[in-house]
N, C-alpha and C. Protein backbone atom coordinates (compact mmCIF):
# COMPACT_ATOMS: atom_id res chain seq x y z
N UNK A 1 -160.58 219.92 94.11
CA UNK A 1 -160.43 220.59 92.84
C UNK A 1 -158.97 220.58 92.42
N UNK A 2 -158.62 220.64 91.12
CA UNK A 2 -157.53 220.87 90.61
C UNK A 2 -156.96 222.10 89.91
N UNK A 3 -156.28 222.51 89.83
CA UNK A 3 -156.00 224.14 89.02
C UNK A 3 -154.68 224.24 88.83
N UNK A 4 -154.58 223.84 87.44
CA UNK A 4 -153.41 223.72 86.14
C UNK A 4 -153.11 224.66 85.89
N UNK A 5 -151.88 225.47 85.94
CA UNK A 5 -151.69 226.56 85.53
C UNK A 5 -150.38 226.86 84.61
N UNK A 6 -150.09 226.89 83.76
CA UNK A 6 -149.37 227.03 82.17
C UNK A 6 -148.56 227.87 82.60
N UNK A 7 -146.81 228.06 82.26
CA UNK A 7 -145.88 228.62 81.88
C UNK A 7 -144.95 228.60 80.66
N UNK A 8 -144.43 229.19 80.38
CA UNK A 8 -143.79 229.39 79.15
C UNK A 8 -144.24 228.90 77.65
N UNK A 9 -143.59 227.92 77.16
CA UNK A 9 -144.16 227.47 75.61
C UNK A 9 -145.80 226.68 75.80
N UNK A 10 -146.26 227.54 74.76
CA UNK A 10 -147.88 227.13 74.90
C UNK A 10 -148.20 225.28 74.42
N UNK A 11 -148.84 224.69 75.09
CA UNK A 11 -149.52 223.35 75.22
C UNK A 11 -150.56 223.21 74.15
N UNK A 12 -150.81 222.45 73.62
CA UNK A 12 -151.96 221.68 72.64
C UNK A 12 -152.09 220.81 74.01
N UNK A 13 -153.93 221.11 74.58
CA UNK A 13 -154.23 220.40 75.33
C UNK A 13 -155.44 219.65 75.31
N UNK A 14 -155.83 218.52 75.83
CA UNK A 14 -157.03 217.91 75.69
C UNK A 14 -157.54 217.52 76.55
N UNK A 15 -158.96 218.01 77.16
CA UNK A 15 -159.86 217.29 77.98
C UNK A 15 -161.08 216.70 77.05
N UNK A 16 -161.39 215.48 78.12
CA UNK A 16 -162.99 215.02 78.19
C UNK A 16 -163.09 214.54 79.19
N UNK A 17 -165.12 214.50 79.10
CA UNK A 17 -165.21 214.28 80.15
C UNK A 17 -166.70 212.88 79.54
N UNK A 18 -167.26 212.32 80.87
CA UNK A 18 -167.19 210.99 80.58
C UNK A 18 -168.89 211.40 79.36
N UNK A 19 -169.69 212.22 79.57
CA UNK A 19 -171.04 213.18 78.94
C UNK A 19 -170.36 213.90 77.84
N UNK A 20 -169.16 214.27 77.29
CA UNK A 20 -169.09 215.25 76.72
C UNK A 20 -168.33 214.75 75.55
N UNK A 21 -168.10 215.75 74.53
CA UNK A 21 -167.03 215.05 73.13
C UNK A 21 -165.78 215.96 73.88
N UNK A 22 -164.48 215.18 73.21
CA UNK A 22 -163.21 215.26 73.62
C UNK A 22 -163.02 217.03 73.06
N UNK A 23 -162.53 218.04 73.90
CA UNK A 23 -161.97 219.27 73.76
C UNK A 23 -160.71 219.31 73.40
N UNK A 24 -160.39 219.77 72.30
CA UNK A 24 -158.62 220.25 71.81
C UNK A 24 -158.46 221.95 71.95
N UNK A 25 -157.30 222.24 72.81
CA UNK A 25 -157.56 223.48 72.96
C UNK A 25 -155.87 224.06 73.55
N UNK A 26 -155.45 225.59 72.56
CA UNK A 26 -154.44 225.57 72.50
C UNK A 26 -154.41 226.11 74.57
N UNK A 27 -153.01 225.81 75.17
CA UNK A 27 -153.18 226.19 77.13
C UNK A 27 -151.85 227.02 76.59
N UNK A 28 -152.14 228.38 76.35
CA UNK A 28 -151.14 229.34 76.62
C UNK A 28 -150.52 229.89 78.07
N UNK A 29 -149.19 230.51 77.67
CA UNK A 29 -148.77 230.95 79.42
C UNK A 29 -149.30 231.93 80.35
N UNK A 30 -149.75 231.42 80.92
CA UNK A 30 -150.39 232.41 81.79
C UNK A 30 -152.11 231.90 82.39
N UNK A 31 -152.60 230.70 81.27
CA UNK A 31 -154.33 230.11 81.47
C UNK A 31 -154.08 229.06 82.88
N UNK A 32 -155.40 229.36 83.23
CA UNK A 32 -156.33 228.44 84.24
C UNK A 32 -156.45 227.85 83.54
N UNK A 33 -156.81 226.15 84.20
CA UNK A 33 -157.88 225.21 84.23
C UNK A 33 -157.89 224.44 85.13
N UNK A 34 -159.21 224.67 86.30
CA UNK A 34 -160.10 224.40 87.18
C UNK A 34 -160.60 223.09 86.47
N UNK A 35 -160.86 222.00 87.41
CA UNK A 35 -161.92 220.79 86.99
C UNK A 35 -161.73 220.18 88.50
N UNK A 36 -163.28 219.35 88.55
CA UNK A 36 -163.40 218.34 89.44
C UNK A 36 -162.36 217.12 89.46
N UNK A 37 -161.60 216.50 90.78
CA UNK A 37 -160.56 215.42 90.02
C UNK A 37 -161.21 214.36 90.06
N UNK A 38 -162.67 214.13 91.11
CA UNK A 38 -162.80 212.89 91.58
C UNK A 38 -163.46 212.07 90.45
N UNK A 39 -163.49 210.41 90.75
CA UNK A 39 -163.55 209.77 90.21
C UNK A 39 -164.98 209.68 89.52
N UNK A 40 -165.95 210.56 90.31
CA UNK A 40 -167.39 210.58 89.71
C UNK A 40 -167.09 211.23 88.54
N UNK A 41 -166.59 212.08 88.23
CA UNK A 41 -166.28 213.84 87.24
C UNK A 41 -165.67 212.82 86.22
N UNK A 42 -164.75 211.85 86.63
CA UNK A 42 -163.85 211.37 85.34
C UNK A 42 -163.36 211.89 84.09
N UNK A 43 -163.02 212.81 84.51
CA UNK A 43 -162.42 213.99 83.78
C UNK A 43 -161.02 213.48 83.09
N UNK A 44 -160.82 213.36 81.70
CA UNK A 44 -159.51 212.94 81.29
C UNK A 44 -158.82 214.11 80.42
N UNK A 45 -157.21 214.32 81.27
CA UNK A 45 -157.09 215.89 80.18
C UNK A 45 -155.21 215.00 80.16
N UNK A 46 -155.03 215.62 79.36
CA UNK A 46 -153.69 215.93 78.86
C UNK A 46 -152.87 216.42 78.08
N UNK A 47 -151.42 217.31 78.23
CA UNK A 47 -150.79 217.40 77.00
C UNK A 47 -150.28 216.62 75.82
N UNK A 48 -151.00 217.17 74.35
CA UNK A 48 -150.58 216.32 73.13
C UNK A 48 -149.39 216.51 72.86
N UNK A 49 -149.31 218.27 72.73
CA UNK A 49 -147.75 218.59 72.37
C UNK A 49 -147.76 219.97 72.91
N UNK A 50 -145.99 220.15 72.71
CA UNK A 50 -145.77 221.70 73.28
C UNK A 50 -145.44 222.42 71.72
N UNK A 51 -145.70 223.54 71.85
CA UNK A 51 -145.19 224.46 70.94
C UNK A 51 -144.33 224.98 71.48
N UNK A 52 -143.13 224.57 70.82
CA UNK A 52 -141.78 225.59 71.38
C UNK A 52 -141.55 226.36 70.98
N UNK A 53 -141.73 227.17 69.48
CA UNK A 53 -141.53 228.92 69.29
C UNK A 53 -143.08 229.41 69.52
N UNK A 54 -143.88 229.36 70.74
CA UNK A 54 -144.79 230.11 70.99
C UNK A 54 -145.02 230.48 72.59
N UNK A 55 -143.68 231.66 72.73
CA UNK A 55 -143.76 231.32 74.38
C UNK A 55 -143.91 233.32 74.36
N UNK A 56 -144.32 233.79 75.39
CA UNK A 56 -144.05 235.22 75.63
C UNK A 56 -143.62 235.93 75.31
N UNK A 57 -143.87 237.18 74.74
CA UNK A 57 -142.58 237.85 74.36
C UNK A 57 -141.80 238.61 75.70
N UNK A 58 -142.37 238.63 77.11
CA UNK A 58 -141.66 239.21 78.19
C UNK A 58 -141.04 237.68 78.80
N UNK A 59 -140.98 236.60 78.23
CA UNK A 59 -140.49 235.23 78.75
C UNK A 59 -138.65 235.52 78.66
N UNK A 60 -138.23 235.13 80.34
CA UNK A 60 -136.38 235.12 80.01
C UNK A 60 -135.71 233.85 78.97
N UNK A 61 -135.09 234.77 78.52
CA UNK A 61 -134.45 234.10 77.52
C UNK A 61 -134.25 232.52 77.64
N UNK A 62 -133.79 232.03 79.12
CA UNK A 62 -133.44 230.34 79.57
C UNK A 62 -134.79 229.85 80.03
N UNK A 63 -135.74 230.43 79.33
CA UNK A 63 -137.06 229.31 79.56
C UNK A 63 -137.76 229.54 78.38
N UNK A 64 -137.48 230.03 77.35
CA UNK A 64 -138.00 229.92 75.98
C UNK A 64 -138.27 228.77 75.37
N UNK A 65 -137.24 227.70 76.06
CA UNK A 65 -137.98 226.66 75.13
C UNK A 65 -138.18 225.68 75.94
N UNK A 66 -139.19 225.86 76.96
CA UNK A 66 -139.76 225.17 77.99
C UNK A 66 -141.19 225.33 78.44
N UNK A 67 -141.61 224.41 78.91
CA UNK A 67 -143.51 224.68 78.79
C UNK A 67 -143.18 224.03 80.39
N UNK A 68 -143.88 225.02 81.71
CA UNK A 68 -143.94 224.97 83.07
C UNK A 68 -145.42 224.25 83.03
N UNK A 69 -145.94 223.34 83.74
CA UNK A 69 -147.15 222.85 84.17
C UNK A 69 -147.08 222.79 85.95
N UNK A 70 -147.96 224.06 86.42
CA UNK A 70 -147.96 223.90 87.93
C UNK A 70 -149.38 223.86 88.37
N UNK A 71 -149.70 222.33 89.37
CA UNK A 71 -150.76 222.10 89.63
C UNK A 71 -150.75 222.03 91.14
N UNK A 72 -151.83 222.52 91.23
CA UNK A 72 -152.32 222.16 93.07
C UNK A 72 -153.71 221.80 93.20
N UNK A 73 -154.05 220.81 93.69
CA UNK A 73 -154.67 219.98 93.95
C UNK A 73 -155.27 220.52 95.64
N UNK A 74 -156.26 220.86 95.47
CA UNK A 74 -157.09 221.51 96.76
C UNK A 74 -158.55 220.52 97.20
N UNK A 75 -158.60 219.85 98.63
CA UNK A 75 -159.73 219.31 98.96
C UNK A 75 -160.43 219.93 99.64
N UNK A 76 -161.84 220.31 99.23
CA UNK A 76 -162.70 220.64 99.70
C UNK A 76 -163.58 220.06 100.76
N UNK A 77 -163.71 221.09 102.06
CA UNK A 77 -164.44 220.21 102.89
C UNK A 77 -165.77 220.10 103.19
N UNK A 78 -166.53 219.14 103.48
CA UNK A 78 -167.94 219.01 103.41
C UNK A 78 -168.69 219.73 104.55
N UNK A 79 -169.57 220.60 104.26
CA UNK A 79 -170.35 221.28 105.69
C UNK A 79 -171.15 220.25 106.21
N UNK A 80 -171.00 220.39 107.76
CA UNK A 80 -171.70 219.58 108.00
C UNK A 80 -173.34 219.74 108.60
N UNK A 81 -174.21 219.41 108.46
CA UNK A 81 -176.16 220.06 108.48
C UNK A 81 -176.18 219.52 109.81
């Protein structure tokens, strides 16, 4: 699994997936997003653009005009029967 997690200036972001129509969706500071990475899921996401006057109002002043993207990437293990 993957889990994207947003800091400071909010993201215009986009997933699809390979069944579905393409999602546009604003990733403010502070949102999840969880998805399958593997190649079955074929999950395609990315940032279009950042909004730089749309960041926190408790955000420090020297990251106002910066958009943080922190991901971790977790493998799940298979039980075995």
């Amino acid at each position: 699994w993957v889990y994207l997690l947003s800091l400071g200036c909010s993201a215009n972001f986009v997933v699809k997936g390979p069944n579905s129509e393409k999602q546009l969706f604003r990733f403010n500071s502070g949102d999840v997003l969880v998805f399958d990475p593997s190649s079955d899921a074929a999950i395609l996401h990315g940032v279009t653009s950042i909004n730089g006057d749309d960041f926190p109002l408790d955000c420090p002043e020297d990251f106002q005009q910066f958009r943080f993207g922190v991901q971790c990437r977790v493998k799940m293990l298979r039980q075995r029967t």
